[in-house]
Protein backbone atom coordinates (compact mmCIF):
# COMPACT_ATOMS: atom_id res chain seq x y z
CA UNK A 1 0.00 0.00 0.00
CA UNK A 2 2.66 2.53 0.94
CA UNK A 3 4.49 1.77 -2.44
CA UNK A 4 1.49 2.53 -4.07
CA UNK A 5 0.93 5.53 -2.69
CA UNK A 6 4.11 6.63 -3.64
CA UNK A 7 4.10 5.44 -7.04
CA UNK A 8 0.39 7.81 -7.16
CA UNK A 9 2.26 10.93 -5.60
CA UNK A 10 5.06 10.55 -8.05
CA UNK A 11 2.73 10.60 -11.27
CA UNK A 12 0.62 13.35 -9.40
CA UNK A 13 3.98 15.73 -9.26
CA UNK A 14 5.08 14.98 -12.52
CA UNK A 15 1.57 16.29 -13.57
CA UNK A 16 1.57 18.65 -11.48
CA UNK A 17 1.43 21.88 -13.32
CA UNK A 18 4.96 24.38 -13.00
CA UNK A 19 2.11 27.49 -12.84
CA UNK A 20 -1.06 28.50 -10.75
CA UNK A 21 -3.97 26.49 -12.17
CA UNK A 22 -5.53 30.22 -13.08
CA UNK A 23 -3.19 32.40 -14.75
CA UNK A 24 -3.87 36.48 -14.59
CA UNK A 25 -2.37 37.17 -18.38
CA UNK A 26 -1.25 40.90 -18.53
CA UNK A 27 -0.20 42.33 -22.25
CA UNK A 28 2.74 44.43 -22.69
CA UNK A 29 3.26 45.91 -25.76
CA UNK A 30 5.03 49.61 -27.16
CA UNK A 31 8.34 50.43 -28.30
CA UNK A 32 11.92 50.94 -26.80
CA UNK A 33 10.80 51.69 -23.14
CA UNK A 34 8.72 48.88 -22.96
CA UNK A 35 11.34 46.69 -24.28
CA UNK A 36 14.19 48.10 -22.43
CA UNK A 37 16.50 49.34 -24.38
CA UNK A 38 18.76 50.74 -22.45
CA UNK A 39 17.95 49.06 -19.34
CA UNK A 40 21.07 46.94 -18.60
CA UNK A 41 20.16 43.91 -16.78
CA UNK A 42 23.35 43.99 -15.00
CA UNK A 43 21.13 45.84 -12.39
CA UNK A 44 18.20 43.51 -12.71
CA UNK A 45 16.32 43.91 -9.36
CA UNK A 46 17.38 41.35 -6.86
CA UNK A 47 14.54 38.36 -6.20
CA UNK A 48 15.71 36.73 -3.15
CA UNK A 49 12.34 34.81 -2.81
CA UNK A 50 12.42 33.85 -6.62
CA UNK A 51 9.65 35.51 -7.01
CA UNK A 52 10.34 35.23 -11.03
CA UNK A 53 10.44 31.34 -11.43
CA UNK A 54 6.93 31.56 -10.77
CA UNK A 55 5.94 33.74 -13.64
CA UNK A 56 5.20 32.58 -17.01
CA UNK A 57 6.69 34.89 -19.72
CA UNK A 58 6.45 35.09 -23.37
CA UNK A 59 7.74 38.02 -25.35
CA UNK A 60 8.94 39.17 -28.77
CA UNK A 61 11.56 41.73 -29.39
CA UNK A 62 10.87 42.40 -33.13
CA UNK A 63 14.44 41.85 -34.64
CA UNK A 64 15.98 41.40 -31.35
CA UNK A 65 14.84 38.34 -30.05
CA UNK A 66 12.34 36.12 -28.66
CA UNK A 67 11.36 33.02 -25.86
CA UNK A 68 10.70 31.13 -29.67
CA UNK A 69 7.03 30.56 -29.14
CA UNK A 70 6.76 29.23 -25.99
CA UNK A 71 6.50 30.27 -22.53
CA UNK A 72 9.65 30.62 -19.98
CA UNK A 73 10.14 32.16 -16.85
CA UNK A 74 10.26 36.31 -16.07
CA UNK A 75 14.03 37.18 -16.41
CA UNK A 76 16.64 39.91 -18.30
CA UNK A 77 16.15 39.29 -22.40
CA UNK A 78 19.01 38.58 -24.62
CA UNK A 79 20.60 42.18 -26.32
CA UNK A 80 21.75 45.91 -25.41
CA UNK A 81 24.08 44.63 -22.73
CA UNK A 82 26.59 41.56 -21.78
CA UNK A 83 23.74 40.88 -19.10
CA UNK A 84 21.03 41.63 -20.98
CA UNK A 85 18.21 44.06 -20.66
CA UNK A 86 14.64 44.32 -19.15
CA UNK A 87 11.46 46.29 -19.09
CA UNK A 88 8.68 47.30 -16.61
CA UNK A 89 7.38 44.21 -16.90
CA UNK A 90 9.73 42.84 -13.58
CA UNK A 91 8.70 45.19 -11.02
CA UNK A 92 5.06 45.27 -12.85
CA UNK A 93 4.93 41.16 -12.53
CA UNK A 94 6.14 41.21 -8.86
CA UNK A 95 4.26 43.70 -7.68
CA UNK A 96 0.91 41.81 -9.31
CA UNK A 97 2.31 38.86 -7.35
CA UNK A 98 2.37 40.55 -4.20
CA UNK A 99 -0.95 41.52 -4.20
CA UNK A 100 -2.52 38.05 -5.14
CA UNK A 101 -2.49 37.58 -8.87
CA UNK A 102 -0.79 34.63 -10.24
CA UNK A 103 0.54 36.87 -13.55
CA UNK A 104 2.13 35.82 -16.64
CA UNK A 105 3.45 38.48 -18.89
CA UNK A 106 3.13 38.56 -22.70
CA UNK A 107 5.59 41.08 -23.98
CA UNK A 108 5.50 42.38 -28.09
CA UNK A 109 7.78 45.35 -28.42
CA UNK A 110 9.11 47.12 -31.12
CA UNK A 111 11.56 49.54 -31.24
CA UNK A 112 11.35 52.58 -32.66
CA UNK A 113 7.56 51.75 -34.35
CA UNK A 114 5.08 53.99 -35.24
CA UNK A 115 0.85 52.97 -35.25
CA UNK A 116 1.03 54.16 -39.00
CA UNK A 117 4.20 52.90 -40.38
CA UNK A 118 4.78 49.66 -38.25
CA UNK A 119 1.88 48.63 -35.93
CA UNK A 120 -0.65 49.64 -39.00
CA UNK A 121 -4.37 48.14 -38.38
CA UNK A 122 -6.19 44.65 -37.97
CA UNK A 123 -5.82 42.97 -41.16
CA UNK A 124 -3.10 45.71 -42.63
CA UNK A 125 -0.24 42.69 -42.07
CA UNK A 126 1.36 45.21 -39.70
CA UNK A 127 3.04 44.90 -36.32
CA UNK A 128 -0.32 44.64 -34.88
CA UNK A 129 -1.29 41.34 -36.57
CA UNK A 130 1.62 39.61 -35.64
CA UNK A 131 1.38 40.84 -32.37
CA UNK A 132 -1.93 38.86 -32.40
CA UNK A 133 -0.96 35.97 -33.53
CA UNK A 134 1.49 35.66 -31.26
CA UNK A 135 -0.94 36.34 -28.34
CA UNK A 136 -3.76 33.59 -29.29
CA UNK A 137 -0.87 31.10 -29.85
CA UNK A 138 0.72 32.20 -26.40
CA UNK A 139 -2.87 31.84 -24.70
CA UNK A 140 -3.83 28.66 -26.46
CA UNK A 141 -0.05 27.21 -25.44
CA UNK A 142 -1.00 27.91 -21.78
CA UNK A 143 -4.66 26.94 -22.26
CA UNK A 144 -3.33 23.36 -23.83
CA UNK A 145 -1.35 23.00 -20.34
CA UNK A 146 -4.30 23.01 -18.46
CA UNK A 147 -4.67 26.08 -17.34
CA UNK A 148 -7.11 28.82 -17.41
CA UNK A 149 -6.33 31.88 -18.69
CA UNK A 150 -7.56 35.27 -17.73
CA UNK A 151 -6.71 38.59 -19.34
CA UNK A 152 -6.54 40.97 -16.74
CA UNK A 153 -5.06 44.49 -18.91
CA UNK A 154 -3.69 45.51 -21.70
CA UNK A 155 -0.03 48.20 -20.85
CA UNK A 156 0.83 50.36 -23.93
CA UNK A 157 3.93 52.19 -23.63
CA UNK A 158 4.29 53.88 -27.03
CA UNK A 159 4.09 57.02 -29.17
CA UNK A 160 7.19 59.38 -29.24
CA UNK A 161 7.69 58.07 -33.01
CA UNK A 162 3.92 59.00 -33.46
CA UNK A 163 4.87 62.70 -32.72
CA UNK A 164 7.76 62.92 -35.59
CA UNK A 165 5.51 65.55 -37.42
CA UNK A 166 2.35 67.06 -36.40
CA UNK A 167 -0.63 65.26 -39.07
CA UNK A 168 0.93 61.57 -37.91
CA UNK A 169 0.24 63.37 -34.02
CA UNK A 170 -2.82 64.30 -34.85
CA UNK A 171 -3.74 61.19 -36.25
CA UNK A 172 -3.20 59.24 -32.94
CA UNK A 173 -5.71 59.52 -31.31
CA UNK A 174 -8.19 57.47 -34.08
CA UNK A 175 -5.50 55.04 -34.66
CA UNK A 176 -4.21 53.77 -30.57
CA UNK A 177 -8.63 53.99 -29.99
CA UNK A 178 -8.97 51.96 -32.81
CA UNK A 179 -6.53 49.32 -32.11
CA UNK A 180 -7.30 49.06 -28.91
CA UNK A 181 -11.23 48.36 -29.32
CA UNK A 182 -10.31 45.85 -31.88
CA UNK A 183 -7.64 44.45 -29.29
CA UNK A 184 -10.54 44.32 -26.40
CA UNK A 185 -13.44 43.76 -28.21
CA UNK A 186 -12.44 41.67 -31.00
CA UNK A 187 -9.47 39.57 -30.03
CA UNK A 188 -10.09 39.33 -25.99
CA UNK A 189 -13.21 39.68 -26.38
CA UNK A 190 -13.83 41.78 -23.17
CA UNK A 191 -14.79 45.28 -23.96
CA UNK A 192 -14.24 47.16 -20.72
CA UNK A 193 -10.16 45.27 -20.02
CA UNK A 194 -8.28 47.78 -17.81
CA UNK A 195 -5.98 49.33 -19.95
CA UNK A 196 -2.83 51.42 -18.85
CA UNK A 197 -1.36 53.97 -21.58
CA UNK A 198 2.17 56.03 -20.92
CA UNK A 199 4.55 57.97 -23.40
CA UNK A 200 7.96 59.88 -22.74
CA UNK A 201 6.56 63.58 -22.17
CA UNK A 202 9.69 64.62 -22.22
CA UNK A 203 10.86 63.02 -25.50
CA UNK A 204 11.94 66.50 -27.54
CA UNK A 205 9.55 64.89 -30.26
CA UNK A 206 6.46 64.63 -27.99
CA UNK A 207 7.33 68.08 -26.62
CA UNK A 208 7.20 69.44 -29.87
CA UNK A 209 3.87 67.81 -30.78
CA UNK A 210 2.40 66.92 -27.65
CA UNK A 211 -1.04 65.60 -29.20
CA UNK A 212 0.26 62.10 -28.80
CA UNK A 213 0.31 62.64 -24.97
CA UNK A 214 -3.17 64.26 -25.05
CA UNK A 215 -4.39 61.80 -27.01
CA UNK A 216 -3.71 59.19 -23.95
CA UNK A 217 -4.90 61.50 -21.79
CA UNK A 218 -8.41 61.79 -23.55
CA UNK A 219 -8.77 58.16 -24.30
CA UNK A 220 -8.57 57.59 -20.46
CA UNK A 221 -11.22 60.18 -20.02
CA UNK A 222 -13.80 58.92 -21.85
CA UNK A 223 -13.29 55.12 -20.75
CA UNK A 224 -13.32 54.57 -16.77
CA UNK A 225 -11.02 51.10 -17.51
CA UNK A 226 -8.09 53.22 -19.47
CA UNK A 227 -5.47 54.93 -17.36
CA UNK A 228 -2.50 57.52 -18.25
CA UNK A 229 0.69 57.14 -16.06
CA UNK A 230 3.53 59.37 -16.57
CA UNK A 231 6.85 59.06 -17.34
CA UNK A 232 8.09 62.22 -15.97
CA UNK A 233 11.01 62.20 -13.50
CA UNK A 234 12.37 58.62 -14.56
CA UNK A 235 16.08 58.51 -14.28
CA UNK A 236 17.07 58.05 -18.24
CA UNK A 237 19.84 56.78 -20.18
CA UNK A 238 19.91 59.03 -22.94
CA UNK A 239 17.36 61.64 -24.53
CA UNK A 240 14.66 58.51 -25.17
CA UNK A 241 15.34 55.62 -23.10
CA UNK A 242 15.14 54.99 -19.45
CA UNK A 243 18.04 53.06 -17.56
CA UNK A 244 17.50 50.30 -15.47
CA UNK A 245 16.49 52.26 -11.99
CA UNK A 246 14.11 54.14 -14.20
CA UNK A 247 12.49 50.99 -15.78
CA UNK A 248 12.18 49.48 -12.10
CA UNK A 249 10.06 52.48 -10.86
CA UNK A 250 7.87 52.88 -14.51
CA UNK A 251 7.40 49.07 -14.19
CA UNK A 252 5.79 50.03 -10.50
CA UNK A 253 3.82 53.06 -11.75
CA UNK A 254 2.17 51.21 -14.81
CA UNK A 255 1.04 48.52 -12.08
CA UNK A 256 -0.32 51.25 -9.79
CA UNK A 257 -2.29 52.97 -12.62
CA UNK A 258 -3.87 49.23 -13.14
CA UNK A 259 -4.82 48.98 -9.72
CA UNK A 260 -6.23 52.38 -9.85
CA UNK A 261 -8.74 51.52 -12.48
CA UNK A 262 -9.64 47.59 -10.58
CA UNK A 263 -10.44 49.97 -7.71
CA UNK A 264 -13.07 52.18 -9.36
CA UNK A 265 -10.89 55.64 -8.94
């Protein structure tokens, strides 16, 4: 009997699934800040409790790199630095963690990418699409494991290539609403997802055509479930991107503005 029961607890572990049986899927998506391009992972925040073993993450770097369709577990990417690099998706996930979610982290970024040019529309075989095919593979890849998967918000950290001249700046606006409504509605399927939206202010691009900033700022306006965090005051690199301590506090204020909105304020 007692070999038995150890021959049931074995298969039961190897079973056993390496994630929470309900997984809290949070979408990351934008351009060089949310990749972290100058974020050198060589001051990666410490995780004493291995916090990051526990988090499912699948990203693409468009012609960077990738976790080559399949899920690992949150650390630094490949690139930028002998360490690596990393975005506000660390201090995002952990803090998530913290406060009871069981997260995983899908990460599509894209240096240097414009909603025109690069992202484009559904069906315009842009950025965009593949960004979607990448998430319902990702989602059925974690479904297929047995788990159950529930989107829980969309982060978009993007827009200072938006503001290179003033009719692409005032063109934002109709292009990030529309996008993201096909996003929730369409893809997700869950109209009201809390969605977080930031943008360098201080980018000398978005300063000269700062509609790309009001533009986030309206969107979370109209919708109670959008939010604007800003990026002012982040320690940066160079004149675009932030450096590691300033990725660790942006990937903190993009989880506060999502907690903001699950609160109702």
């Amino acid at each position: 009997m007692k070999q038995l029961f150890l021959f049931i607890s074995s298969v039961l572990l190897l079973n056993t699934p390496l994630y929470a049986d309900t997984i809290d899927l949070f979408i990351m998506a934008g351009q060089s800040n949310m990749q972290g391009w100058r974020s050198d992972a060589a001051h990666y925040p410490p995780d004493p409790a291995h916090i990051d073993q526990q988090i499912p993450f699948y990203y693409k770097a468009v012609g960077y790199g990738s976790t080559q369709l399949k899920w690992e577990v949150l650390e630094p990417q490949q690139g930028h630095f002998p360490a690596g690099h990393f975005g506000p998706e660390v201090t995002f996930a952990r803090t998530a963690f913290h406060f009871g979610y069981h997260p995983a982290i899908f990460k599509y970024s894209s240096g240097g990418s414009s909603l025109k040019s690069d992202w484009k529309t559904a069906g315009q075989h842009g950025q965009y699409d593949d960004m979607v095919k990448h998430l319902k593979f990702a989602i059925h890849n974690m479904e297929a494991q047995g788990h159950h998967v529930i989107p829980r918000a969309i982060i978009w950290i993007q827009g200072e290539s938006d503001a290179e001249d003033a009719q692409l700046a005032h063109d934002y606006y109709w292009r990030l609403k529309n996008m993201l409504n096909h996003l929730r509605r369409v893809v997700l399927r869950h109209p009201h997802l809390p969605v977080v939206l930031s943008v360098d202010e201080m980018h000398p691009q978005v300063q000269q055509h700062p509609e790309v900033v009001k533009a986030q700022q309206q969107l979370a306006r109209e919708d109670h479930s959008i939010r604007f965090f800003s990026m002012r005051g982040l320690q940066k690199y160079d004149v675009t991107h932030l450096t590691a301590k300033g990725t660790i506090l942006q990937g903190k204020r993009a989880y506060y503005a999502f907690q903001q909105i699950v609160a109702g304020h």
